[in-house]
N, C-alpha and C. Protein backbone atom coordinates (compact mmCIF):
# COMPACT_ATOMS: atom_id res chain seq x y z
N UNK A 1 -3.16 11.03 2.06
CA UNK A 1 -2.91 9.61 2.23
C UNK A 1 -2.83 8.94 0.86
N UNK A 2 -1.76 8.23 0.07
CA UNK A 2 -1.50 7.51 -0.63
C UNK A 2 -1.80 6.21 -0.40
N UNK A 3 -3.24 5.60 -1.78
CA UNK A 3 -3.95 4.58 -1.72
C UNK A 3 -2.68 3.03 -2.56
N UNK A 4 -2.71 2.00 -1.93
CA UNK A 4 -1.33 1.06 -1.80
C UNK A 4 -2.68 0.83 -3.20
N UNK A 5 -2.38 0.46 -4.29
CA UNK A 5 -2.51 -0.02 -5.56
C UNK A 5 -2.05 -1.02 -5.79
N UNK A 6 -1.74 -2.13 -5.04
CA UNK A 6 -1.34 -3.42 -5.79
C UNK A 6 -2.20 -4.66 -4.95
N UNK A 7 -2.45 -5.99 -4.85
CA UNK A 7 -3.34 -6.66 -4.50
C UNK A 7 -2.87 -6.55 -3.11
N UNK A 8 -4.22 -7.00 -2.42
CA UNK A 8 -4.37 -7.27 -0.97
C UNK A 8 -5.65 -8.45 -0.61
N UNK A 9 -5.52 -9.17 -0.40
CA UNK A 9 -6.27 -10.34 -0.50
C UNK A 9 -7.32 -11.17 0.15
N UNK A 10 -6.24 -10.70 1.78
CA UNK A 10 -7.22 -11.10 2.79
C UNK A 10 -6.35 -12.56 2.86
N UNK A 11 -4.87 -12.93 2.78
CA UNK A 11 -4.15 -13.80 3.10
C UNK A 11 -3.15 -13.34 3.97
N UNK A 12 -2.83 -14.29 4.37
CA UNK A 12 -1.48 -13.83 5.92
C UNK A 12 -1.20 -12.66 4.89
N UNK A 13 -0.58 -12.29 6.51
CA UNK A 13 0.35 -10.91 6.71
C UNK A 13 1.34 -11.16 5.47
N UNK A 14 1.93 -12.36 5.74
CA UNK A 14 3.43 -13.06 5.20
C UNK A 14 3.16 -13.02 3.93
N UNK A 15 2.34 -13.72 3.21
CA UNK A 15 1.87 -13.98 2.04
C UNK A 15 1.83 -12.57 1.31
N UNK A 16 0.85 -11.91 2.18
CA UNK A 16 0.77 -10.16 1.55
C UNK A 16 2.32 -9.77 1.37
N UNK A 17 3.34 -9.75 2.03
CA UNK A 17 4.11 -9.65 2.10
C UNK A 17 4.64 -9.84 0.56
N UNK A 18 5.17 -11.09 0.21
CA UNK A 18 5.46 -12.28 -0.34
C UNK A 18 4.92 -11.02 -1.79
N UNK A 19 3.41 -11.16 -1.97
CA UNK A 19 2.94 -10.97 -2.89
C UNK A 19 2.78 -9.31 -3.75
N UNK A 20 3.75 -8.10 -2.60
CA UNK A 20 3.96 -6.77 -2.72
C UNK A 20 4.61 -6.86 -4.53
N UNK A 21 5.31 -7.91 -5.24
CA UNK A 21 5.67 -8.15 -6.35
C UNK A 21 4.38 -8.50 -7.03
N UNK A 22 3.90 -7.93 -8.01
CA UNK A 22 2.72 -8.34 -8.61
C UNK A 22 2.81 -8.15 -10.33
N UNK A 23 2.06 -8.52 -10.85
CA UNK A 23 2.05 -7.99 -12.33
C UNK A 23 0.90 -7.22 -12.88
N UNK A 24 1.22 -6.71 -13.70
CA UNK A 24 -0.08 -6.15 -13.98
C UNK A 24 -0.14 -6.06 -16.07
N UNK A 25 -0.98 -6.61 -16.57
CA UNK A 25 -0.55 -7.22 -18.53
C UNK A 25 0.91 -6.88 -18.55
N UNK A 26 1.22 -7.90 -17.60
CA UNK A 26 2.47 -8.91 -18.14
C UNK A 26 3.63 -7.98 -17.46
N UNK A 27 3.64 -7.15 -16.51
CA UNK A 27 4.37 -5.91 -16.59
C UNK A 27 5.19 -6.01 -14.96
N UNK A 28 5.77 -6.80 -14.56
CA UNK A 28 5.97 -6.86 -13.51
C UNK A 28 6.38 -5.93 -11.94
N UNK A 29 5.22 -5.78 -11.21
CA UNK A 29 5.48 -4.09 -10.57
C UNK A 29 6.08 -4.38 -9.11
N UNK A 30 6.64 -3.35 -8.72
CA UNK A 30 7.34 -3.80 -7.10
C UNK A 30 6.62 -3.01 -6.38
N UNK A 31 5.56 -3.34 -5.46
CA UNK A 31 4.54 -2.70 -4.51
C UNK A 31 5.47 -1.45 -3.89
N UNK A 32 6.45 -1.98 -3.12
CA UNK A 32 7.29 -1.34 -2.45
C UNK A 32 8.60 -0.52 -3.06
N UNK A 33 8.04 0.29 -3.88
CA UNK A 33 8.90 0.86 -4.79
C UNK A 33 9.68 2.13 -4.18
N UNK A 34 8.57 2.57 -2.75
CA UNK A 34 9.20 4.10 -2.34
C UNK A 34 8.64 3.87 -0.97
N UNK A 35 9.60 5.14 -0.42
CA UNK A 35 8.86 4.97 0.94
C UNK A 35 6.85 5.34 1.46
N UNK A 36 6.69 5.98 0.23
CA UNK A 36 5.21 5.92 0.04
C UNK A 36 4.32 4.80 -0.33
N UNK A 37 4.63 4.23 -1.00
CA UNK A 37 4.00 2.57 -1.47
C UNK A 37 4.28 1.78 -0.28
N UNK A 38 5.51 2.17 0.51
CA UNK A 38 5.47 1.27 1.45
C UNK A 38 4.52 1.76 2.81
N UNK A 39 4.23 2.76 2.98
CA UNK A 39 3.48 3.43 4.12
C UNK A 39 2.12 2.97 3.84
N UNK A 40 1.85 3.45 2.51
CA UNK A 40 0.17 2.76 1.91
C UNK A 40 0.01 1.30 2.13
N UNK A 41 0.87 0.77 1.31
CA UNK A 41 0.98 -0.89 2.13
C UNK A 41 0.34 -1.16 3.14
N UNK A 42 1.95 -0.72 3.91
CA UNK A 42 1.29 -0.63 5.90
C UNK A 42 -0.11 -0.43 6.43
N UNK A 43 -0.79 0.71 5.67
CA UNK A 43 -1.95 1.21 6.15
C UNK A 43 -3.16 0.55 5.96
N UNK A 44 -2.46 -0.38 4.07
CA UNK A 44 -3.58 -0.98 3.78
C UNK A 44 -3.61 -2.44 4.91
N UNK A 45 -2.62 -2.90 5.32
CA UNK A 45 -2.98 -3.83 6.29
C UNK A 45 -2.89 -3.31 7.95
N UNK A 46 -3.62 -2.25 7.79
CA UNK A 46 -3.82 -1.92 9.62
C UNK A 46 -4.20 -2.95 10.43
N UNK A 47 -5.39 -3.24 9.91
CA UNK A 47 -6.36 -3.65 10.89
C UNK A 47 -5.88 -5.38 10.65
N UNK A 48 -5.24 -5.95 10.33
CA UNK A 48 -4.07 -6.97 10.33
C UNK A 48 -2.87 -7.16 11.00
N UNK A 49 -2.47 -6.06 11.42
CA UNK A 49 -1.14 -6.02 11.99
C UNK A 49 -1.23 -5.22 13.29
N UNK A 50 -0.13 -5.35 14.85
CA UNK A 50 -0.66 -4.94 15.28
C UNK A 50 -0.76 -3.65 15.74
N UNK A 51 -1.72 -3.20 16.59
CA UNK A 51 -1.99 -1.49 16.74
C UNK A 51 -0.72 -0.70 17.01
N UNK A 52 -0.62 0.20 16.90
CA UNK A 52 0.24 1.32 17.41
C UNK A 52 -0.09 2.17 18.69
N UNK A 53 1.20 1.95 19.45
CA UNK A 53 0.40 2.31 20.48
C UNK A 53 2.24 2.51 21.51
N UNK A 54 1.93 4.04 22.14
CA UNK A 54 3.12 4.45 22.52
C UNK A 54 4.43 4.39 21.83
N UNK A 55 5.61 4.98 22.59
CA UNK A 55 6.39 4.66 21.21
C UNK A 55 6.69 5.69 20.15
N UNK A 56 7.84 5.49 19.34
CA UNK A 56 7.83 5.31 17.82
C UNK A 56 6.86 5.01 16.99
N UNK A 57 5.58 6.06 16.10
CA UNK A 57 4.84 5.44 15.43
C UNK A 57 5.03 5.52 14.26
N UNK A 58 6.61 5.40 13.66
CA UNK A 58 6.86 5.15 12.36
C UNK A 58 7.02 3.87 12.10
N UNK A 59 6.37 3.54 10.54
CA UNK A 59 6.24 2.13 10.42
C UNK A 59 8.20 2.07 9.88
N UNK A 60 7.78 0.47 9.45
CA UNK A 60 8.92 0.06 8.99
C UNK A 60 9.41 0.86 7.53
N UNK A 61 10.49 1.19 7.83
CA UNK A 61 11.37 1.73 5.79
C UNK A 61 11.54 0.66 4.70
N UNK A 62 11.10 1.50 3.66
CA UNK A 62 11.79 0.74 2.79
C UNK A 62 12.39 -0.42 2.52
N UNK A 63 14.09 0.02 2.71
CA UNK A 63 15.00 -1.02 2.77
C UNK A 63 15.14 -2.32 3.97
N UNK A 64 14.30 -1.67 5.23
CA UNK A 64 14.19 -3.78 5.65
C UNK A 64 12.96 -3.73 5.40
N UNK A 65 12.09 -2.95 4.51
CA UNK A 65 10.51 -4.10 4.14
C UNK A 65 11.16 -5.02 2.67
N UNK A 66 12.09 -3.97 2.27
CA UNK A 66 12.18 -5.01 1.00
C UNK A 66 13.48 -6.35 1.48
N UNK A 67 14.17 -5.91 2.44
CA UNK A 67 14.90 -6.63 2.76
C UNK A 67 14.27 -8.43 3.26
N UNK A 68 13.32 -7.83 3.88
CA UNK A 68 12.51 -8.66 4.87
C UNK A 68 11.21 -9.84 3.72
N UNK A 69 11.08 -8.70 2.92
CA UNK A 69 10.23 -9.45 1.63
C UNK A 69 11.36 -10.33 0.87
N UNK A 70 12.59 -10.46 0.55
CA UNK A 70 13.35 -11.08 -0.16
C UNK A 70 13.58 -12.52 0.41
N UNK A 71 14.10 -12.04 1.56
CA UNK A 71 13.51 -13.69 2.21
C UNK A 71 12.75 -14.47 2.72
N UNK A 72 11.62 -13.30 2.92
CA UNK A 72 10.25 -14.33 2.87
C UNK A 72 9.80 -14.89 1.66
N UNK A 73 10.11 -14.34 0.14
CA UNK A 73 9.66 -14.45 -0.61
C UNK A 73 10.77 -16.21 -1.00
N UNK A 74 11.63 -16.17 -0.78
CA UNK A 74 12.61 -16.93 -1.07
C UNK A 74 12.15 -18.26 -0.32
N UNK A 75 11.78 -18.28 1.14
CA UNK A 75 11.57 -19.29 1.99
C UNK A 75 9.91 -19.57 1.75
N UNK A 76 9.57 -18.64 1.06
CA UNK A 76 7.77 -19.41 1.07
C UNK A 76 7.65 -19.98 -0.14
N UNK A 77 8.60 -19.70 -1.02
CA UNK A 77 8.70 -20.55 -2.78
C UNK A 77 9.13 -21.46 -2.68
N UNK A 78 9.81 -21.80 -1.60
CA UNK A 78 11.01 -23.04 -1.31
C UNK A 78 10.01 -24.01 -0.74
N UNK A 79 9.32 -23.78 -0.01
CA UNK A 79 8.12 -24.58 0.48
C UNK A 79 7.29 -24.61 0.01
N UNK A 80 6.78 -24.22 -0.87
CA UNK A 80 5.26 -24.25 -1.94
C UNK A 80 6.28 -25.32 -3.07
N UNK A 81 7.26 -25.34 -3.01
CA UNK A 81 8.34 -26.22 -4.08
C UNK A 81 8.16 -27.28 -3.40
N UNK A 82 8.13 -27.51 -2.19
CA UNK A 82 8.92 -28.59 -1.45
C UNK A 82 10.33 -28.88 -1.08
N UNK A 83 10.81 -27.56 -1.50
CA UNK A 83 11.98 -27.46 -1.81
C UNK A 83 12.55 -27.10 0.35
N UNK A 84 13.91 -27.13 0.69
CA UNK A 84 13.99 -26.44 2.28
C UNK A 84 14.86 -25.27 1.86
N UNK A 85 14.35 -24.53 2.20
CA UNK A 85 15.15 -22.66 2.24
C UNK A 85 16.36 -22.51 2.38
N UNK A 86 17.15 -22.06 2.20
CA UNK A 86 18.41 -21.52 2.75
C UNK A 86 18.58 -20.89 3.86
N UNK A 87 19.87 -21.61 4.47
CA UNK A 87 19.81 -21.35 5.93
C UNK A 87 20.09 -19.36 6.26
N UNK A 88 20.64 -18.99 5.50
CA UNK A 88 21.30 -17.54 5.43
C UNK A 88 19.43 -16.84 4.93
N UNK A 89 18.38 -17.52 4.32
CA UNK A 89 16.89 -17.08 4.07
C UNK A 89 16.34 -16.83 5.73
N UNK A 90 16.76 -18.39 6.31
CA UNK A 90 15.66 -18.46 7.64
C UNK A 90 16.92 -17.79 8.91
N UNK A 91 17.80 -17.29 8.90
CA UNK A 91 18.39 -16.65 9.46
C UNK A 91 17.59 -14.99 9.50
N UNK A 92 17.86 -14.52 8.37
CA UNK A 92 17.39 -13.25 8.00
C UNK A 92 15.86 -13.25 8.42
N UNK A 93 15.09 -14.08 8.54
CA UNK A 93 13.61 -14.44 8.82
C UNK A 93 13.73 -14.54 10.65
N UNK A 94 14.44 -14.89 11.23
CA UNK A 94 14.26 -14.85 12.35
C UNK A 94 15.08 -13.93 13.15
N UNK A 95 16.15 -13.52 12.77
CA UNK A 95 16.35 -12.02 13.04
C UNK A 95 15.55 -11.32 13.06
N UNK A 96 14.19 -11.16 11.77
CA UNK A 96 13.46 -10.19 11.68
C UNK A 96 12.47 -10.17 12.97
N UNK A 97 12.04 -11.71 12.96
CA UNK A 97 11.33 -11.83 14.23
C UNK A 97 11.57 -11.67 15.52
N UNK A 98 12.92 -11.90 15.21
CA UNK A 98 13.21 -11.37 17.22
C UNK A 98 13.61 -9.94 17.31
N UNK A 99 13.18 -9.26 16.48
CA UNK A 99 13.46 -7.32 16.56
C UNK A 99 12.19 -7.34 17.35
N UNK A 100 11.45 -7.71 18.14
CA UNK A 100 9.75 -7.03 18.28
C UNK A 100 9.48 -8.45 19.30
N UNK A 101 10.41 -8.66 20.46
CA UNK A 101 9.92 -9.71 21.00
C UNK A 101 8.14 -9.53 21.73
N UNK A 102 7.15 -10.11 21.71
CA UNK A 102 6.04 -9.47 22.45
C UNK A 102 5.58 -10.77 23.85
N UNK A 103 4.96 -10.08 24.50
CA UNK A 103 4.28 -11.07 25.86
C UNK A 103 2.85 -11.09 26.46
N UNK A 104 1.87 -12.00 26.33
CA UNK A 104 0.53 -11.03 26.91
C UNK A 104 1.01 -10.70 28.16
N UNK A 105 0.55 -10.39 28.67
CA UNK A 105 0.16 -9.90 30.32
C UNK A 105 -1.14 -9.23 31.08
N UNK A 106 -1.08 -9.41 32.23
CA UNK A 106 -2.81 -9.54 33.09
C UNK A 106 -2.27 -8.20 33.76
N UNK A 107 -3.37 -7.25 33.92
CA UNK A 107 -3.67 -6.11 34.38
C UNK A 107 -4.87 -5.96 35.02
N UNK A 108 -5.08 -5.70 36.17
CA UNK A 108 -6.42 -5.83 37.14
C UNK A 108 -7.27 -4.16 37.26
N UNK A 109 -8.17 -4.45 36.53
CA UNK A 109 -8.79 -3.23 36.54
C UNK A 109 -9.09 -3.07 38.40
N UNK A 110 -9.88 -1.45 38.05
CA UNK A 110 -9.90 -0.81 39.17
C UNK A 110 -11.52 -1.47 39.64
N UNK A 111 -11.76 -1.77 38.58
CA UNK A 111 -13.06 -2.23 39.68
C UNK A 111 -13.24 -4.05 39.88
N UNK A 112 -12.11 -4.33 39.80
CA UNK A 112 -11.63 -5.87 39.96
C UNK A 112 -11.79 -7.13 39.34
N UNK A 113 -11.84 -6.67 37.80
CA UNK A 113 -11.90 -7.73 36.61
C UNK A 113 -10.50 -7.51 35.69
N UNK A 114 -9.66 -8.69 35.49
CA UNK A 114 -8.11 -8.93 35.16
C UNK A 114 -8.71 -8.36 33.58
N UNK A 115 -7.56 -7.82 32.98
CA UNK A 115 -7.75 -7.75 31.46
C UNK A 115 -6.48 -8.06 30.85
N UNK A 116 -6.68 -8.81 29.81
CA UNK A 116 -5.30 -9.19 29.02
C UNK A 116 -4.58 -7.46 28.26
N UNK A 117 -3.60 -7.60 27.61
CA UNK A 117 -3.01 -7.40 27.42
C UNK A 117 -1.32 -7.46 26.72
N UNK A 118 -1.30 -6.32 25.61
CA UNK A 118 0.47 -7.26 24.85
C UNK A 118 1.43 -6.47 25.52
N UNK A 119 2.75 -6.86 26.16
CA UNK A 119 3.86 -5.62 26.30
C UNK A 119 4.40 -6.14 24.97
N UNK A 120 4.79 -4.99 24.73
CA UNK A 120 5.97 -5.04 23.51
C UNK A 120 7.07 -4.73 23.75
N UNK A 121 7.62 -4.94 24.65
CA UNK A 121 9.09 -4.45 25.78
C UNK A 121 9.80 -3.30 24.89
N UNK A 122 9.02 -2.52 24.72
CA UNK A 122 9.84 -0.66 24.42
C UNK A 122 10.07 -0.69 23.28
N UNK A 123 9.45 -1.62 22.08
CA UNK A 123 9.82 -2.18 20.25
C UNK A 123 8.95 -0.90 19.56
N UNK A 124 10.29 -0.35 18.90
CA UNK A 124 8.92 0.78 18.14
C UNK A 124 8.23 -0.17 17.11
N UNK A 125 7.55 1.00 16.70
CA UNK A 125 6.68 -0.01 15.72
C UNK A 125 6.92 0.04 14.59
N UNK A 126 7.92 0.04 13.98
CA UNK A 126 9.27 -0.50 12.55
C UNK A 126 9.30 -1.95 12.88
N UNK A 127 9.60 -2.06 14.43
CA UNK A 127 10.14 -3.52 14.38
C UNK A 127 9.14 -4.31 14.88
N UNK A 128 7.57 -3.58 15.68
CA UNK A 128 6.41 -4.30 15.70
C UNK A 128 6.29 -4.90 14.46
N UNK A 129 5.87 -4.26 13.46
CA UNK A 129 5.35 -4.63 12.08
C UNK A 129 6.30 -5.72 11.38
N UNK A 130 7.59 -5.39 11.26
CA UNK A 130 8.57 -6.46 10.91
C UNK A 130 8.91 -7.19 11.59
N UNK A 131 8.85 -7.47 12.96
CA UNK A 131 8.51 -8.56 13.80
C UNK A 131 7.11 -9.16 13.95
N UNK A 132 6.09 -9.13 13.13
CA UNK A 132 5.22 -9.58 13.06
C UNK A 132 5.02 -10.46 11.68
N UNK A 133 5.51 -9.55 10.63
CA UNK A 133 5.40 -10.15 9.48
C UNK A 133 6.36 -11.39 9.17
N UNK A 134 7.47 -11.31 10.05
CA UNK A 134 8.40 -12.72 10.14
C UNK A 134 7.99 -13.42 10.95
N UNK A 135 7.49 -13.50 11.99
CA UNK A 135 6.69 -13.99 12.98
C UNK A 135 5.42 -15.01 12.11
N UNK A 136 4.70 -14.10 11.40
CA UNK A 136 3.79 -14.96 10.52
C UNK A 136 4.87 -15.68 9.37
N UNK A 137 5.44 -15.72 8.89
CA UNK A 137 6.54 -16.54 8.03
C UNK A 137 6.95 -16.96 8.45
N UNK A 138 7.31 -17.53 9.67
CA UNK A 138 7.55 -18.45 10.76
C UNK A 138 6.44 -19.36 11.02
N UNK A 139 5.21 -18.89 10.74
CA UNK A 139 4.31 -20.09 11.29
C UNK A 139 3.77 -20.72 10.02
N UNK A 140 4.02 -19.56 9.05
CA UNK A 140 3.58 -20.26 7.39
C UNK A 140 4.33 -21.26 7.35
N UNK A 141 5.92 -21.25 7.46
CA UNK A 141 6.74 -22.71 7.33
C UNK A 141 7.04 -23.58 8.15
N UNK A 142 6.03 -23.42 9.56
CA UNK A 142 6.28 -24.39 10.38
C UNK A 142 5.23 -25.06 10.38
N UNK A 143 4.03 -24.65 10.65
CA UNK A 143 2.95 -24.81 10.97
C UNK A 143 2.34 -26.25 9.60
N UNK A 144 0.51 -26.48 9.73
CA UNK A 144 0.24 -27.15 9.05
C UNK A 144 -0.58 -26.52 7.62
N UNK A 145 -0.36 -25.03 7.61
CA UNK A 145 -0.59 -24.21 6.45
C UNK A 145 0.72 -24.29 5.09
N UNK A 146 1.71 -25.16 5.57
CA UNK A 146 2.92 -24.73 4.56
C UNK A 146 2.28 -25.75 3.24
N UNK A 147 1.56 -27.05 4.24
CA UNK A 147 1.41 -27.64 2.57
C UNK A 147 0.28 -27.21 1.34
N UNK A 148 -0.34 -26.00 2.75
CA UNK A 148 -1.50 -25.27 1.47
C UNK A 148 -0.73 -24.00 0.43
N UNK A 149 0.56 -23.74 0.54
CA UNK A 149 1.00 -22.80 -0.13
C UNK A 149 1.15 -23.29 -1.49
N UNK A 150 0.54 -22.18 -1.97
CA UNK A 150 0.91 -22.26 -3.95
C UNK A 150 0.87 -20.98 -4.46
N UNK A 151 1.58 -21.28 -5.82
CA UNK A 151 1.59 -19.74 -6.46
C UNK A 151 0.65 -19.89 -7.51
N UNK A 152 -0.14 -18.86 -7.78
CA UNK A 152 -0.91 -19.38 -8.93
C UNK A 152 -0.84 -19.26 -10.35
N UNK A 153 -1.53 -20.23 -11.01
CA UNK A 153 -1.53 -20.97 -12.06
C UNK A 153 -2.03 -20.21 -13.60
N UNK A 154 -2.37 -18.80 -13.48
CA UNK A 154 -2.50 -18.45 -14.04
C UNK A 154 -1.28 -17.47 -15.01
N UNK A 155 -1.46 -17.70 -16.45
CA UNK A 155 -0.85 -17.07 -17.23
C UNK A 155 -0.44 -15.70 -16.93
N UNK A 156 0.93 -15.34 -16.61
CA UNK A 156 1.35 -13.92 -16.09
C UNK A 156 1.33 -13.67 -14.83
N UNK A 157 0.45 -14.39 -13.75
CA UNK A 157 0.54 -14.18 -12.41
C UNK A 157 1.37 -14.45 -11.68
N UNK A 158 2.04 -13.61 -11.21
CA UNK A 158 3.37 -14.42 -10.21
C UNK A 158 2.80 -14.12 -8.18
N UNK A 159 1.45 -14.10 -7.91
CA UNK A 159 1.30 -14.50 -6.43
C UNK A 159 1.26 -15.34 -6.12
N UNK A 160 1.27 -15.35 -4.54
CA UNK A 160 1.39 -16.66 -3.64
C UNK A 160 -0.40 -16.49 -3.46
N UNK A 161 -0.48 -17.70 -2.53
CA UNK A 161 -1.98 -17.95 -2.13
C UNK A 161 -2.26 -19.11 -1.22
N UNK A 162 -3.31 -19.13 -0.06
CA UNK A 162 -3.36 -20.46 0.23
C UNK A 162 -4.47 -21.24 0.43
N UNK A 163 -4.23 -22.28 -0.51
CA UNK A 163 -4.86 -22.94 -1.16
C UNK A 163 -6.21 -23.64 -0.07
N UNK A 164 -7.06 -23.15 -0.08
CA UNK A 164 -8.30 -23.15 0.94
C UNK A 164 -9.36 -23.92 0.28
N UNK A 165 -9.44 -24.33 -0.99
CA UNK A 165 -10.64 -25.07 -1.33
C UNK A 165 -9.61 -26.54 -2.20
N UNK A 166 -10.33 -27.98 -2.14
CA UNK A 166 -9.44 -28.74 -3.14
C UNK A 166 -9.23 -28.50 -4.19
N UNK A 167 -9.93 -27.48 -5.31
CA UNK A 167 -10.34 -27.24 -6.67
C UNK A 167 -9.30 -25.81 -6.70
N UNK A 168 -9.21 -25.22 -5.81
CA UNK A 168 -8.62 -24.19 -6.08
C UNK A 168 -6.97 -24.21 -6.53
N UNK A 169 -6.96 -23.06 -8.02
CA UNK A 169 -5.61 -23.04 -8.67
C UNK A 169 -5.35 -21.97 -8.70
N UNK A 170 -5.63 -20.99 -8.46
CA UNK A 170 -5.23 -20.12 -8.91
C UNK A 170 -5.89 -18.67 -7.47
N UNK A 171 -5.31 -17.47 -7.54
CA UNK A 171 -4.98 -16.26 -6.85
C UNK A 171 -6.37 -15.68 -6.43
N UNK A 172 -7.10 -15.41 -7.44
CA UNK A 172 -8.40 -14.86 -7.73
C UNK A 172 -9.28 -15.50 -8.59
N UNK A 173 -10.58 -15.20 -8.73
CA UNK A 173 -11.60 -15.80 -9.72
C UNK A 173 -10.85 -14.50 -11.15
N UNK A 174 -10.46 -13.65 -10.97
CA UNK A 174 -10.18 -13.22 -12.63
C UNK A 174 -8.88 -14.06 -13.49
N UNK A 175 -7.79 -14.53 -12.25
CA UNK A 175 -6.83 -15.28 -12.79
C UNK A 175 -7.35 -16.72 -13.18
N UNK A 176 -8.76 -16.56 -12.48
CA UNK A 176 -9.03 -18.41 -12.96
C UNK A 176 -9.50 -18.08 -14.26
N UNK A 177 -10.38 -16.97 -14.30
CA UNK A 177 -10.97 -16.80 -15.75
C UNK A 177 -10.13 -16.54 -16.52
N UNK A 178 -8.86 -16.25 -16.61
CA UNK A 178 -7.54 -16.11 -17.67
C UNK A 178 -7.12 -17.18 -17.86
N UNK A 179 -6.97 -18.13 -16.92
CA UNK A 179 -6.23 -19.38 -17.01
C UNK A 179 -7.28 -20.55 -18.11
N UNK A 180 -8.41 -20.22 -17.84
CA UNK A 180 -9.57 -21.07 -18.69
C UNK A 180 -9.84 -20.37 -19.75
N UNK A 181 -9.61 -19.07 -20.20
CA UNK A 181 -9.44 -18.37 -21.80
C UNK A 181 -8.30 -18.78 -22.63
N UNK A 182 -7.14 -18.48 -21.40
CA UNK A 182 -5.96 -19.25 -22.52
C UNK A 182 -5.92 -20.81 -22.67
N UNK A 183 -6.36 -21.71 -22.00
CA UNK A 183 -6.71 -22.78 -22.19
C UNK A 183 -7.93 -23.29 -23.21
N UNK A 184 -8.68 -22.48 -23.58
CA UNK A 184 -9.80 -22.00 -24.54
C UNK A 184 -9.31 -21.91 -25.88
N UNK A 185 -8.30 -20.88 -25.85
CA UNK A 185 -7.59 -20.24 -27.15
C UNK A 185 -6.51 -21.24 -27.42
N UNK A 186 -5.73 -21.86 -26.35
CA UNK A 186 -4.82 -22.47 -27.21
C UNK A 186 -5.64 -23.44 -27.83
N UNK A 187 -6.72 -24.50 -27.12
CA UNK A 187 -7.49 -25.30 -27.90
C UNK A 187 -7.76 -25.00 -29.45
N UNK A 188 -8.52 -23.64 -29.23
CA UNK A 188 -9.03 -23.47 -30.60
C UNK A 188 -8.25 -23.42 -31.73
N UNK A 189 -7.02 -22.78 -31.19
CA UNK A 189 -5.53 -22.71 -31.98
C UNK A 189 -5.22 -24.29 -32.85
N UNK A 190 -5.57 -25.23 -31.78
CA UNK A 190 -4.80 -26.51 -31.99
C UNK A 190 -5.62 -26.66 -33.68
N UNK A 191 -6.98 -26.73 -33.13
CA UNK A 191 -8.56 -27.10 -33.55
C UNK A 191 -8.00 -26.32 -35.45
N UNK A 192 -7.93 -25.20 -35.15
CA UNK A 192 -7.42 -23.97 -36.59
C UNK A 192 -6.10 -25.33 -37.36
N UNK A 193 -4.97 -25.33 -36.68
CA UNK A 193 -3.73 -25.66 -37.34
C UNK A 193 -3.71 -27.46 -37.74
């Protein structure tokens, strides 16, 4: 099993998504570089996305995770801008979502207590997972989470994030501590010249 090496955060699906582009001193890396980075990915957000179960249990490839990341990445910058997406962005975004239509449904056990339940009307799970992850990028830009989206503020960081405290600028507490060193250093710089 190949361990996914690039951040994972504990933010939407979408966002994770969004954020498979990361840097690392200054070096800009593409999470999803192979079909292995992309499986590790997947795995690293199991218990996020939903189960596997009957079916096709190959996740999604490559080329529509990166496909699928290009315009999420495009339509969640556009809204952390304030900016509105391109219609050919939220096209490609809801295509993705209607590959994996899902429904609960009630099933009556045998000893006569109903239990919920998802059909996934026969969707392997390529298009579970990528119908989920547009599904959540659908509610990031509809919903009342779009005005918490930001990218953060730190020197070299190019993730998304959402913005959960008023004070908060930045991705992680190490990007805050970069962002307040170089703000440190240029001072002292000024302070020197």
């Amino acid at each position: 099993m190949v361990f996914y090496p690039g951040p994972l955060r504990q933010e939407k699906i979408a966002i994770e998504l969004y954020n498979t582009v990361y840097a690392v001193r200054g070096a800009v890396i593409d999470g999803l570089r192979d079909e292995a980075s992309a499986a590790a990915w997947i795995d690293g957000l199991a218990g996020r996305l939903p189960a596997r179960r009957g079916g096709s249990q190959r996740g999604p490839g490559i080329r529509e995770l990166v496909e699928l990341r290009g315009a999420v990445r495009e339509a969640l910058q556009a809204a952390a801008d304030g900016r509105r997406p391109g219609s050919d962005v939220l096209a490609a975004i809801n295509a993705a979502s209607a590959r994996a239509p899902r429904s609960p449904i009630v099933r009556w056990r045998s000893g006569g207590d109903p239990i919920g339940a998802i059909d996934d009307h026969g969707a392997t799970y390529a298009s579970i997972v990528v119908g989920a992850l547009a599904a959540d990028a659908v509610e990031l830009l509809t919903g009342p989470l779009r005005a918490d989206l930001r990218t953060c503020g730190a020197p070299g960081c190019v993730l998304m994030f959402l913005k959960d405290h008023p004070r908060r600028e930045w991705c992680s507490n190490a990007c805050g501590n970069r962002a307040r060193q170089a703000r440190h250093y240029q001072r002292s710089r000024q302070n020197i010249d």
